[in-house]
Protein backbone atom coordinates (compact mmCIF):
# COMPACT_ATOMS: atom_id res chain seq x y z
CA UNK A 1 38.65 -10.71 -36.85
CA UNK A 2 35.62 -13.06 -36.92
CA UNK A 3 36.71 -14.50 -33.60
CA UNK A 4 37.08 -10.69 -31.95
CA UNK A 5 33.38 -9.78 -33.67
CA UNK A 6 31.89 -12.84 -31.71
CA UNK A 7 33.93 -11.84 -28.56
CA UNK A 8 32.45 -8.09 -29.08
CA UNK A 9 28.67 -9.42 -29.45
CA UNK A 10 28.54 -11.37 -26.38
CA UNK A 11 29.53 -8.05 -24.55
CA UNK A 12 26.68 -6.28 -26.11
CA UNK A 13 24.11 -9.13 -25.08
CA UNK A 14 25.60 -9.01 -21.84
CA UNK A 15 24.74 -5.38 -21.75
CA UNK A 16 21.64 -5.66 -22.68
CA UNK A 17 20.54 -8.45 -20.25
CA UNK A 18 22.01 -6.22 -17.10
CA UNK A 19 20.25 -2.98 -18.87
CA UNK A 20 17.08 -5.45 -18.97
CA UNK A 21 17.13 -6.66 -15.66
CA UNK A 22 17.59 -2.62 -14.28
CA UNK A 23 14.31 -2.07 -16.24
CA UNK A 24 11.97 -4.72 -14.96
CA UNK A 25 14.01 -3.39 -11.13
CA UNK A 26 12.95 -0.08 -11.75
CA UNK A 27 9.50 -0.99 -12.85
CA UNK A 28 8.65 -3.13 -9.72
CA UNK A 29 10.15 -0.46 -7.62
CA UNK A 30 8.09 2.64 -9.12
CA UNK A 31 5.08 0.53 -9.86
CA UNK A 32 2.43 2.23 -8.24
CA UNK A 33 4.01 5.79 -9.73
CA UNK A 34 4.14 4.47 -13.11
CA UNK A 35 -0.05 3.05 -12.92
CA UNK A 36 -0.72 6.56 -11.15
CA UNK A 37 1.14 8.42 -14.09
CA UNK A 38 -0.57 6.10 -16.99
CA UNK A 39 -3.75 6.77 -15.11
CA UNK A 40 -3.29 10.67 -14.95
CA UNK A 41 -5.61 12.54 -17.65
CA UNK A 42 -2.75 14.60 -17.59
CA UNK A 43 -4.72 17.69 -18.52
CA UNK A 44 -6.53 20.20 -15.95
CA UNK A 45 -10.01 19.78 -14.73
CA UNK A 46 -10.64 23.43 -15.50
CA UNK A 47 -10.08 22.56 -19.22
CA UNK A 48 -11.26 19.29 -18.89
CA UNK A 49 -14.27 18.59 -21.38
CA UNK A 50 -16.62 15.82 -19.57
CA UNK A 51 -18.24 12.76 -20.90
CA UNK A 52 -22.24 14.22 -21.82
CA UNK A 53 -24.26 14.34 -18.66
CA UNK A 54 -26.98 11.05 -18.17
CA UNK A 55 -30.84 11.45 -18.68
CA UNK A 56 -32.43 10.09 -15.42
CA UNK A 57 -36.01 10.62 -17.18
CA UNK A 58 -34.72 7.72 -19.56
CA UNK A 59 -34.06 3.97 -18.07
CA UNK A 60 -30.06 4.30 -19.78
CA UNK A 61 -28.99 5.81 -17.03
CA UNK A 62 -30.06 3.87 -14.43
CA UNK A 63 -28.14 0.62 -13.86
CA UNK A 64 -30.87 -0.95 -11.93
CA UNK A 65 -34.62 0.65 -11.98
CA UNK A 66 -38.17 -1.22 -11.56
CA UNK A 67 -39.81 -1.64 -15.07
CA UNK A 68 -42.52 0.34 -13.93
CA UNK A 69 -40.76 2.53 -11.33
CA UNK A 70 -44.04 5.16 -11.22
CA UNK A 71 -46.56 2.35 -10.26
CA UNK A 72 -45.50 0.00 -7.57
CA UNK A 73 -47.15 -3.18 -7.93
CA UNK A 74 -49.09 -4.84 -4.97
CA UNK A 75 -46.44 -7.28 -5.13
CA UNK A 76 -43.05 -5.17 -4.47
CA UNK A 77 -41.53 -4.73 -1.07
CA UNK A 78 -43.04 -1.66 0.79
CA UNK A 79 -39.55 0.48 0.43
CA UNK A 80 -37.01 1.81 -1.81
CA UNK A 81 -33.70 1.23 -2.27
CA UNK A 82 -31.41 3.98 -3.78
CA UNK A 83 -28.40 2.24 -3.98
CA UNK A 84 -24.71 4.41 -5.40
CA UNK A 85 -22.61 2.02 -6.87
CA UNK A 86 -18.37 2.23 -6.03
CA UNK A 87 -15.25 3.08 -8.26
CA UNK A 88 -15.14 1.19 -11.66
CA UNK A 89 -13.60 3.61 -13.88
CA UNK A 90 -9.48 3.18 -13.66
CA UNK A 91 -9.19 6.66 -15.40
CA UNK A 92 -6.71 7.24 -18.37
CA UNK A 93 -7.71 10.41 -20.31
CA UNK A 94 -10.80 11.43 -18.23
CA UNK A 95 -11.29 12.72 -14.76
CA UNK A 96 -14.78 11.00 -15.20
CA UNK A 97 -16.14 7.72 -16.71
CA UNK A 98 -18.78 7.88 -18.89
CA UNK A 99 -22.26 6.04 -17.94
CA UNK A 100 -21.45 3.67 -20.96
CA UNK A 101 -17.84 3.14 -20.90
CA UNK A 102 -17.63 -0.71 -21.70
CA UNK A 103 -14.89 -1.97 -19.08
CA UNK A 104 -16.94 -0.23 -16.37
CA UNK A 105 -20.22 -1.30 -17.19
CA UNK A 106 -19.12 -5.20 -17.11
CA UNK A 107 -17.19 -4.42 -14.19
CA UNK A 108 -20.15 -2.69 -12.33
CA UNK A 109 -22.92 -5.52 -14.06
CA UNK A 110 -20.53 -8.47 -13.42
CA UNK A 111 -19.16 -7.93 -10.09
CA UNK A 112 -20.69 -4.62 -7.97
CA UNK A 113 -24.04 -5.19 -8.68
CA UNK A 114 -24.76 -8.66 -7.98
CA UNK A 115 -22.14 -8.40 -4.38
CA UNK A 116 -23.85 -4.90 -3.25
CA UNK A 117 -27.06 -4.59 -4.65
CA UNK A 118 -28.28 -8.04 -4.76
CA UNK A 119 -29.07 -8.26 -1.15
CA UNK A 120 -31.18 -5.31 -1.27
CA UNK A 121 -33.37 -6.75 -3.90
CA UNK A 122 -35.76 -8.83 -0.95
CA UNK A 123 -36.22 -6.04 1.06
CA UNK A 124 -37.52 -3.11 -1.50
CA UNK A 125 -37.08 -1.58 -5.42
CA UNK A 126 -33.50 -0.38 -5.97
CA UNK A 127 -32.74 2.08 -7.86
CA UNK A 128 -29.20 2.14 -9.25
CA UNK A 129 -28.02 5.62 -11.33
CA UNK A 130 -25.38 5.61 -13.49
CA UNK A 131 -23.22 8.43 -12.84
CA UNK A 132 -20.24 9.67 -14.18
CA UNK A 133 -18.24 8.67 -11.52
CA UNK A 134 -14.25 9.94 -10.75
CA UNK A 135 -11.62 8.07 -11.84
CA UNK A 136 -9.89 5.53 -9.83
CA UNK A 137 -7.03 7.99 -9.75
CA UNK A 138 -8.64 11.32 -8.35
CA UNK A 139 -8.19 8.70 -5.07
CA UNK A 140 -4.27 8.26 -5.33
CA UNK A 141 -3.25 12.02 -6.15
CA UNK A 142 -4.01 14.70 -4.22
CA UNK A 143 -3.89 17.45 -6.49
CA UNK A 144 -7.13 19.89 -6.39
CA UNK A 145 -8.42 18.68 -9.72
CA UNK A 146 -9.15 15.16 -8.06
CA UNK A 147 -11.35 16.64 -5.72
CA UNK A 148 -12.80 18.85 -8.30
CA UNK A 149 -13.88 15.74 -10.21
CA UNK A 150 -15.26 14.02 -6.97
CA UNK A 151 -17.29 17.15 -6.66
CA UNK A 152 -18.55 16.59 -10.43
CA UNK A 153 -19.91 13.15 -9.72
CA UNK A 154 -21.41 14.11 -6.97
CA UNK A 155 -23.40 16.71 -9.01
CA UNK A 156 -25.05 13.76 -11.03
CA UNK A 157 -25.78 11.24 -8.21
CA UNK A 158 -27.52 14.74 -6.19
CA UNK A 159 -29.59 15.01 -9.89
CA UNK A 160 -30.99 11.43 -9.73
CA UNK A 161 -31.53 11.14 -6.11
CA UNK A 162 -33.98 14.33 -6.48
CA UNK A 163 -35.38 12.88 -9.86
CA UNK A 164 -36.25 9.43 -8.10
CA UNK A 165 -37.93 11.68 -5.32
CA UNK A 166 -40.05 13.52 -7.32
CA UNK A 167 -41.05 10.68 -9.63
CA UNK A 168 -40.70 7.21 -8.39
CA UNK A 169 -40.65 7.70 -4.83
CA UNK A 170 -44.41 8.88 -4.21
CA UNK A 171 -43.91 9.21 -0.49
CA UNK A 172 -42.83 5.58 0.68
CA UNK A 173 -39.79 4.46 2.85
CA UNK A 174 -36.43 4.53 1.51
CA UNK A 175 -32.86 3.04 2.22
CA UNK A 176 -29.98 4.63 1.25
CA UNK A 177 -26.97 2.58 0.17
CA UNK A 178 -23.67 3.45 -0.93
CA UNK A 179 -20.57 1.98 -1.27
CA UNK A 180 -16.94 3.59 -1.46
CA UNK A 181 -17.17 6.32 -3.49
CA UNK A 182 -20.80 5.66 -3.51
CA UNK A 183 -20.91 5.93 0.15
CA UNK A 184 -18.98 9.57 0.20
CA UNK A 185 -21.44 10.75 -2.33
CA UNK A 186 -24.53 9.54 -0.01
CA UNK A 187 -22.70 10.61 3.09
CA UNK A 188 -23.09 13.91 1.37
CA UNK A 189 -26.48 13.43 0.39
CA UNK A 190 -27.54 12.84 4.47
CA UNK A 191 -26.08 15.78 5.03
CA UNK A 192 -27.43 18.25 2.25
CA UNK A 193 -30.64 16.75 1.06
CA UNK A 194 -32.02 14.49 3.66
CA UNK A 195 -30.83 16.18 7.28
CA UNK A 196 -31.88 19.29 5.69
CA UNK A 197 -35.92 18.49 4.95
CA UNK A 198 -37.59 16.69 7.83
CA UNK A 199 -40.25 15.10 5.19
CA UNK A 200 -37.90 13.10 3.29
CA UNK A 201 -35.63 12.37 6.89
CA UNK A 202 -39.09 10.97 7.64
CA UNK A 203 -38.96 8.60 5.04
CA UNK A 204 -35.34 7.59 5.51
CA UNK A 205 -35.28 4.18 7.02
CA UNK A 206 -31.56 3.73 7.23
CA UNK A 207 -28.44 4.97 5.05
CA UNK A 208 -25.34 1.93 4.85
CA UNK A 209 -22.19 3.19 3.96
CA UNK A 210 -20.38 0.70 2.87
CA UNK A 211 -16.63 0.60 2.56
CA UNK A 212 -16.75 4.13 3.92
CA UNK A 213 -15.27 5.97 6.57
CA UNK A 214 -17.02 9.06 8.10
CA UNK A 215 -16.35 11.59 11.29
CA UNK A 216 -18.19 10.01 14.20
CA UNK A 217 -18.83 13.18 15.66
CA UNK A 218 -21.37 13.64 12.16
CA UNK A 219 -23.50 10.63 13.65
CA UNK A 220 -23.70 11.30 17.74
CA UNK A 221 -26.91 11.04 19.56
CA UNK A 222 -27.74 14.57 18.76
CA UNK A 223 -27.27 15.28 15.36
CA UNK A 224 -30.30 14.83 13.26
CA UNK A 225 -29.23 11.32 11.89
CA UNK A 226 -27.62 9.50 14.04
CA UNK A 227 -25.87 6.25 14.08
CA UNK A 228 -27.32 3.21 14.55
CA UNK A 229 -27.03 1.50 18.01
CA UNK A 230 -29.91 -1.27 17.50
CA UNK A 231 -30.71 -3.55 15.41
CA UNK A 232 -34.91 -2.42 15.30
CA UNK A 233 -33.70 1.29 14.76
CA UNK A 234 -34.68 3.59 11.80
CA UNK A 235 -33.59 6.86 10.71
CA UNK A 236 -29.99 5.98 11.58
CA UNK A 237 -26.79 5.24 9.79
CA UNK A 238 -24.51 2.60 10.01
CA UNK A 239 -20.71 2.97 8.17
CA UNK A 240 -18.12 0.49 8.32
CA UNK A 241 -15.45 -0.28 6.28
CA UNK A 242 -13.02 -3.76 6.33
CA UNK A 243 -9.91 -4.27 8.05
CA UNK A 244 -7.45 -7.01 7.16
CA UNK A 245 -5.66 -7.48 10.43
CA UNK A 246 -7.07 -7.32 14.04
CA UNK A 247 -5.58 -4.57 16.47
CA UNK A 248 -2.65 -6.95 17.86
CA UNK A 249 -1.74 -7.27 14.24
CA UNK A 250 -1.54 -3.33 14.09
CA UNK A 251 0.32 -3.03 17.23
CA UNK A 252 3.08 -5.50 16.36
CA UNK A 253 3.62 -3.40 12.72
CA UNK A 254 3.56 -0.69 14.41
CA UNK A 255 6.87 -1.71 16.60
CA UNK A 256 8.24 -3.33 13.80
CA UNK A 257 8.09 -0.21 11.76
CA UNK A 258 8.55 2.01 14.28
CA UNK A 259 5.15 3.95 13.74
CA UNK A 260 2.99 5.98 15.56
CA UNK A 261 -0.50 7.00 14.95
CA UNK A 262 -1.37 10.55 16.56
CA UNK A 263 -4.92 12.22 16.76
CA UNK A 264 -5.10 16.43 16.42
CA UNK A 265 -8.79 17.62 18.23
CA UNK A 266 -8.13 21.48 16.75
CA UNK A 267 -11.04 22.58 18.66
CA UNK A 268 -9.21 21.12 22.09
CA UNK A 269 -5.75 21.80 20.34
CA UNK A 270 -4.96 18.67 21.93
CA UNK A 271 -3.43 15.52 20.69
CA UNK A 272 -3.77 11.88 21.61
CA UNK A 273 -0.82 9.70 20.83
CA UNK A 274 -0.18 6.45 20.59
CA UNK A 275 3.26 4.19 19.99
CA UNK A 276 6.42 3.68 21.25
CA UNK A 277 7.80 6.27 18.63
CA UNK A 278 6.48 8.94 20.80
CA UNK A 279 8.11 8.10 23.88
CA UNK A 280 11.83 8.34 22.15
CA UNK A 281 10.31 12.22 21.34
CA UNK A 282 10.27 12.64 25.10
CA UNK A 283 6.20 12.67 24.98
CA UNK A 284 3.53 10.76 27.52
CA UNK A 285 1.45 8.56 25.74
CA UNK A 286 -1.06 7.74 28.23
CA UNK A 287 -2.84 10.98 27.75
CA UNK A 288 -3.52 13.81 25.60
CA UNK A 289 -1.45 16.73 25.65
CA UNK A 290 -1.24 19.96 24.14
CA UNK A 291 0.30 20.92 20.31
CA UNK A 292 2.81 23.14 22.03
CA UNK A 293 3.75 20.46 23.77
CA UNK A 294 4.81 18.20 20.72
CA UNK A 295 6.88 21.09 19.07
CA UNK A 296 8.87 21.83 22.03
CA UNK A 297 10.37 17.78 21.26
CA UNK A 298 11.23 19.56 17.64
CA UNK A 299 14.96 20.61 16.61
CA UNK A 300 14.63 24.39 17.03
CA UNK A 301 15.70 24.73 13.14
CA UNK A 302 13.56 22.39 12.47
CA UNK A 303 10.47 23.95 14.33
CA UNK A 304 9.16 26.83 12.53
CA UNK A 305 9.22 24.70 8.77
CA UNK A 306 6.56 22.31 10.81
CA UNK A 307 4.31 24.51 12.35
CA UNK A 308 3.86 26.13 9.26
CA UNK A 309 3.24 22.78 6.99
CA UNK A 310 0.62 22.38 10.11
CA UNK A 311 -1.30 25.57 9.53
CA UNK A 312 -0.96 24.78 5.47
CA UNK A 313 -2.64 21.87 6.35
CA UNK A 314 -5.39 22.49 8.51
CA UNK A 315 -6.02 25.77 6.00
CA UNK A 316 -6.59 23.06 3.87
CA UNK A 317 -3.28 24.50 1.21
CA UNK A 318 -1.46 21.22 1.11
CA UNK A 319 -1.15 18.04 2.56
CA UNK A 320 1.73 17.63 5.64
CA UNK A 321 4.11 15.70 4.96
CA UNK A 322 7.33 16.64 6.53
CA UNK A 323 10.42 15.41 8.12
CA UNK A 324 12.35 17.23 11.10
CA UNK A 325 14.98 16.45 14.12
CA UNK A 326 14.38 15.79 17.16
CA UNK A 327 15.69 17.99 20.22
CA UNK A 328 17.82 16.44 22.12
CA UNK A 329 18.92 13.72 20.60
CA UNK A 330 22.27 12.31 19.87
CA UNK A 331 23.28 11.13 17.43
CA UNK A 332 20.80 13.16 15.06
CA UNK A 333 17.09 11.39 14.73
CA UNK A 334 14.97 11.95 12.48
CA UNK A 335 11.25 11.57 12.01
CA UNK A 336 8.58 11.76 9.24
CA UNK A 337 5.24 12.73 9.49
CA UNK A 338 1.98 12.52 7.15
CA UNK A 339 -1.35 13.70 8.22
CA UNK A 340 -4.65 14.58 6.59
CA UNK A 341 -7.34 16.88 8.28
CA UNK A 342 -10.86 15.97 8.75
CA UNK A 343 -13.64 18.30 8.38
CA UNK A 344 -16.84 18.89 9.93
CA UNK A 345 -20.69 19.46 8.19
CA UNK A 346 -19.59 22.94 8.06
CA UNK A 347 -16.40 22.64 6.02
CA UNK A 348 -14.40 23.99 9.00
CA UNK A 349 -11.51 21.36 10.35
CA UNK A 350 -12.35 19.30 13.06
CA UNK A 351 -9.25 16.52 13.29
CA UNK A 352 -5.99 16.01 11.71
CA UNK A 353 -4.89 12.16 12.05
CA UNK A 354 -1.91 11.36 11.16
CA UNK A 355 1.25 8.70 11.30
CA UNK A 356 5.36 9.29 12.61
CA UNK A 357 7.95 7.29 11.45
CA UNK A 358 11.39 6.77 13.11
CA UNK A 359 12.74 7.31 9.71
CA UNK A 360 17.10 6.95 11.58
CA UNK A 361 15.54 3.74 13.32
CA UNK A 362 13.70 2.06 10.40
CA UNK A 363 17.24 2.48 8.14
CA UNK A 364 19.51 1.79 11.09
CA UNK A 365 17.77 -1.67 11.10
CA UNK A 366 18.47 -2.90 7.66
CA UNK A 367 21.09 -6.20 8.22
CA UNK A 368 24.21 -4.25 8.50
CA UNK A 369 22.90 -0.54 9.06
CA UNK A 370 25.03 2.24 6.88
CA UNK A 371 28.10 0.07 5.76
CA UNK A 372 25.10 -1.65 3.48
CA UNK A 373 23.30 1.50 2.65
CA UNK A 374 26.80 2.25 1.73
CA UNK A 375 27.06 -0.91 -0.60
CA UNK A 376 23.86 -0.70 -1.75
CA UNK A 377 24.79 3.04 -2.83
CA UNK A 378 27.47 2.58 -5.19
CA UNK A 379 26.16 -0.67 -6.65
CA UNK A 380 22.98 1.57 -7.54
CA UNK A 381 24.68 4.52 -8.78
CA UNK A 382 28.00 2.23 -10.47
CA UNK A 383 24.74 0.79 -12.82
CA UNK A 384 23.47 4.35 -13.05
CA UNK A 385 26.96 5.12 -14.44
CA UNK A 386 26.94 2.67 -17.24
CA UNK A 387 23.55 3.69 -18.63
CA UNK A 388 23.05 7.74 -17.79
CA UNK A 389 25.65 10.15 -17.78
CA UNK A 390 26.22 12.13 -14.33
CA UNK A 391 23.57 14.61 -14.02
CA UNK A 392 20.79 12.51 -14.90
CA UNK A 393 21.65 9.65 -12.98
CA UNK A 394 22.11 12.56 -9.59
CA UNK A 395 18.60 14.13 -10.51
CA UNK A 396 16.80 10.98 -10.54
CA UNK A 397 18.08 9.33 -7.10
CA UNK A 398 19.65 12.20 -5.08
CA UNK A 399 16.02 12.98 -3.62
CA UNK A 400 15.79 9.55 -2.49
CA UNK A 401 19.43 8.61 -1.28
CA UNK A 402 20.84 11.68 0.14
CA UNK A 403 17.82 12.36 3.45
CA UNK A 404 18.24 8.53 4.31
CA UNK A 405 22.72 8.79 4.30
CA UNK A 406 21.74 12.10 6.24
CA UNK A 407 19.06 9.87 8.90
CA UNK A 408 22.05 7.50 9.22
CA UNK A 409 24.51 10.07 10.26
CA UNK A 410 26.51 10.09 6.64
CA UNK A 411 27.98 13.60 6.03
CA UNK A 412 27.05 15.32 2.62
CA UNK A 413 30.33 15.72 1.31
CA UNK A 414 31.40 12.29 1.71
CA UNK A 415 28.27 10.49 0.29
CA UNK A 416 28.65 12.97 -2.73
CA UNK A 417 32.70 12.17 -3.18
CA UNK A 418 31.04 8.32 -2.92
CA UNK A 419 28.16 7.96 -5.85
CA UNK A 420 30.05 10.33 -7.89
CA UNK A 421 33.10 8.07 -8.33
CA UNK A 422 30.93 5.10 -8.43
CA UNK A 423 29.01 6.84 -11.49
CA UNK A 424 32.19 7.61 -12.91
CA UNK A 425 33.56 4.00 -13.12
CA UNK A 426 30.22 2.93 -13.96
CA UNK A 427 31.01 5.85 -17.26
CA UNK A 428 33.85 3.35 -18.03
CA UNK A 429 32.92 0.31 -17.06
CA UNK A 430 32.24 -2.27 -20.29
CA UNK A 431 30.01 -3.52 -21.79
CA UNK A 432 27.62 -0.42 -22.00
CA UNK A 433 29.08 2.29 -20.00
CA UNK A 434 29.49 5.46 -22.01
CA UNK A 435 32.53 6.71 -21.41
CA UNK A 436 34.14 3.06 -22.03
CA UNK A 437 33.01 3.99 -26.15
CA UNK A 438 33.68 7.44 -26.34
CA UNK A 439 37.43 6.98 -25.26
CA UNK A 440 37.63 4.25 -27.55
CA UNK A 441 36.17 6.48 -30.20
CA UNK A 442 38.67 8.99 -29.57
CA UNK A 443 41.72 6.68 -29.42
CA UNK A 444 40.58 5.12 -32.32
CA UNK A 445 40.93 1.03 -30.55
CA UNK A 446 38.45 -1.16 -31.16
CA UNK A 447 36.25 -1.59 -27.64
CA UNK A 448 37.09 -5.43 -27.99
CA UNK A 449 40.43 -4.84 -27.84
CA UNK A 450 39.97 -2.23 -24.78
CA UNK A 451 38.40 -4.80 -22.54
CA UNK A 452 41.14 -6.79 -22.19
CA UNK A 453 42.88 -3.82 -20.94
CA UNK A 454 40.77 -1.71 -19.07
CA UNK A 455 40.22 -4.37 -16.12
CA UNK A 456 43.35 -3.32 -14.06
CA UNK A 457 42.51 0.63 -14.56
CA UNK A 458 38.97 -0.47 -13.07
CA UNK A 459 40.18 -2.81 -10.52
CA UNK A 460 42.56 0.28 -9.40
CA UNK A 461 39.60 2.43 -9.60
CA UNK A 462 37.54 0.38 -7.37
CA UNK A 463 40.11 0.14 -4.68
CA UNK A 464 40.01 4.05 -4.59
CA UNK A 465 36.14 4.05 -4.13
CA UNK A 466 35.80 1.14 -1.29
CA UNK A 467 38.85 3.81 0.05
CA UNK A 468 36.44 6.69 -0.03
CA UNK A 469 33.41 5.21 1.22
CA UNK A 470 35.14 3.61 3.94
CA UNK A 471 37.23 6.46 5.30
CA UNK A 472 35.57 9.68 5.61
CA UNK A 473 38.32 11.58 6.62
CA UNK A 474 39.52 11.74 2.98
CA UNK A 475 36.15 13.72 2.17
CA UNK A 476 35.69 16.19 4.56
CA UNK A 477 39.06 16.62 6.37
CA UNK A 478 40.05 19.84 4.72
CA UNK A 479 36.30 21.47 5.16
């Protein structure tokens, strides 16, 4: 008895280490959904109570501010510097950080200011507000309460910019600086308080947006601030933001990947297109062509569900992100698509740039194509089977596994008939399937005693599934 208890327990740790190992799997593999969801406030912005607004009168909400910021001294620089500091809040319960929040605040004294501002320091008085800044997750959800907190910060960075001009500024030159979401908020600032009164553009030497990408049309030789093309020029703006690989780098992912990067004028109602993904589509590269154009290269079922994800779009209702068939083709290909729309001074859209996918091609080039999607399946969903019973297990990965078996040309029917016999020999499969205990519950054996038994039923079992998966006639034949 002692000897079958020992037997028994090594099952169980077994279990556990396999159950262990499908954890720290999972976790790698849904990383970035499980820091998004611990970052998520999880509550509305609409019923969302803010952190208490900063005091710009008082020097605790500045980060960085002259002693005497009312009397320059005949010593300091002849400009200002109004520098908007980036993301240092992660998030967690609030849309928006707090001005004092402790992680931030040695995040922004430690590392931001020193790196950003620093430079500044030789070349005029900065002034640094504190604002209470969106969360590091408003920018990896796209949900309308991100943008309604990105809208809130903005509210107290437009407050001390208009407090430093009537107070500390007394009419000299100023630089703007800002630096990711620093930069969008003093992007926004050329736009609705310095473009819009010609005696503080006058004082504008030059805005940096740093880490920050902006329309180009905003900037062009004829809007009132332009961008700047020398080095002597004021009353420009210069934006840039950092790129890890060079455009050969880019080009080569982009075959790899099978990627294509496509640019929507909706003015023109043109598009300009670029990678090979395009050309499979039956579409010219080398030059722009019309939107019509593109859809008629769209599976006619296919057609209507993407024009209107388009106009969602540019109405601004959703993001696109859609999938769809090409015409033509054969066997079936299909393609993904993700997109966001760019909009002008106005509000109104100017651009939507977006990426396609060969989603067929990208799976159809994994070592061994569908007979190791195949594998892969029912390994996935014979663990699935020993720890979740059937509907579970189908709600958590049918999203996921059924449009890639369909992109590799794997009939419904039979890749259902497949992970649902998997799962169920996974239900009986020792040492921690399920359906393994409750039968031995019911025929009143002890489960050590079972295992030694249960190996041929399995083996038999498993014979039946490679069967299945292998032959799809036995699926679908009588459909």
């Amino acid at each position: 008895m002692g000897d079958r208890f020992k037997g028994f327990k090594r099952w169980i740790f077994a279990g556990a280490v396999l159950f262990l190992g499908l954890l720290v799997a999972a976790a790698f593999v849904w990383r970035y959904d499980i820091l998004s969801n611990a970052l998520d406030p999880k509550i509305p912005f609409l019923t969302y109570e803010p952190p208490p607004p900063p005091h710009y009168a008082q020097g605790a909400s500045w980060a960085l501010r002259p002693k005497d910021p009312t009397s320059p001294s005949a010593g300091d620089p002849a400009a200002d510097v109004f520098f908007v500091h980036p993301t240092t809040f992660d998030g967690g319960q609030d849309w928006n950080g707090a001005i004092d929040q402790p992680k931030a605040q040695r995040f922004l004294n430690r590392v931001v200011l020193p790196n950003y501002a620093g430079p500044f320091y030789r070349v005029g008085r900065v002034f640094a507000p504190r604002y209470r800044q969106a969360s590091l997750y408003t920018y990896l959800t796209l949900r309308d309460d991100a943008r309604e907190a990105r809208r809130f910060a903005y509210g107290d960075v437009r407050e001390a910019f208009r407090l430093y001009l009537a107070r500390y500024n007394q009419g000299r030159p100023f630089i703007l600086v800002g630096v990711e979401q620093g930069g969008a908020m003093s992007a926004r600032l050329l736009r609705e308080e310095i473009a819009a009164d010609p005696a503080i553009k006058r004082r504008l030497v030059s805005a940096y947006l740093i880490e920050t990408v902006v329309p180009a049309e905003e900037y062009g030789l004829v809007s009132p601030l332009p961008a700047c093309e020398r080095r002597e020029q004021s009353g420009c703006v210069a934006a840039w933001a950092s790129v890890q690989e060079g455009e050969a780098r880019l080009r080569l992912a982009q075959q790899a990947g099978r990627v294509g990067l496509w640019d929507w004028d909706l003015r023109e109602g043109r598009l300009a297109l670029v990678g090979e993904v395009f050309s499979d589509w039956g579409l010219r590269t080398r030059r722009r062509i019309t939107a019509r154009a593109a859809l008629r290269g769209v599976m006619a079922e296919d057609r209507l569900a993407l024009a209107a994800a388009l106009t969602a779009a540019v109405r601004g209702e959703a993001p696109l992100e859609a999938e769809f068939r090409l015409a033509h083709a054969s066997p079936e290909r299909w393609i993904g698509v993700r997109a966001e729309v760019r909009r002008g001074v106005d509000g109104q859209p100017r651009r939507m740039l977006g990426i396609a996918r060969d989603v067929t091609q990208f799976m159809a080039a994994m070592p061994g194509g569908t007979i190791v999607f195949m594998i892969l399946s029912i390994v996935v969903f014979l663990i699935l089977g020993c720890v979740l019973e059937g509907l579970p297990a189908i709600v958590l990965m049918a999203p996921l596994m059924f449009p890639i078996a369909k992109s590799l040309g794997v009939n419904d029917i039979h890749y259902a008939m497949t992970i649902v016999t998997a799962m169920n020999i996974g239900l009986m499969t020792p040492p921690i399937g399920i359906g393994f205990y409750l039968a031995c519950r019911i025929g009143n054996v002890s489960p050590d005693e079972a295992i030694g038994a249960i190996w041929s039923y399995l083996l038999a079992l498993m014979a039946g599934l490679v069967v299945i998966a292998a032959v799809p006639w036995f699926s679908v034949a009588f459909l």
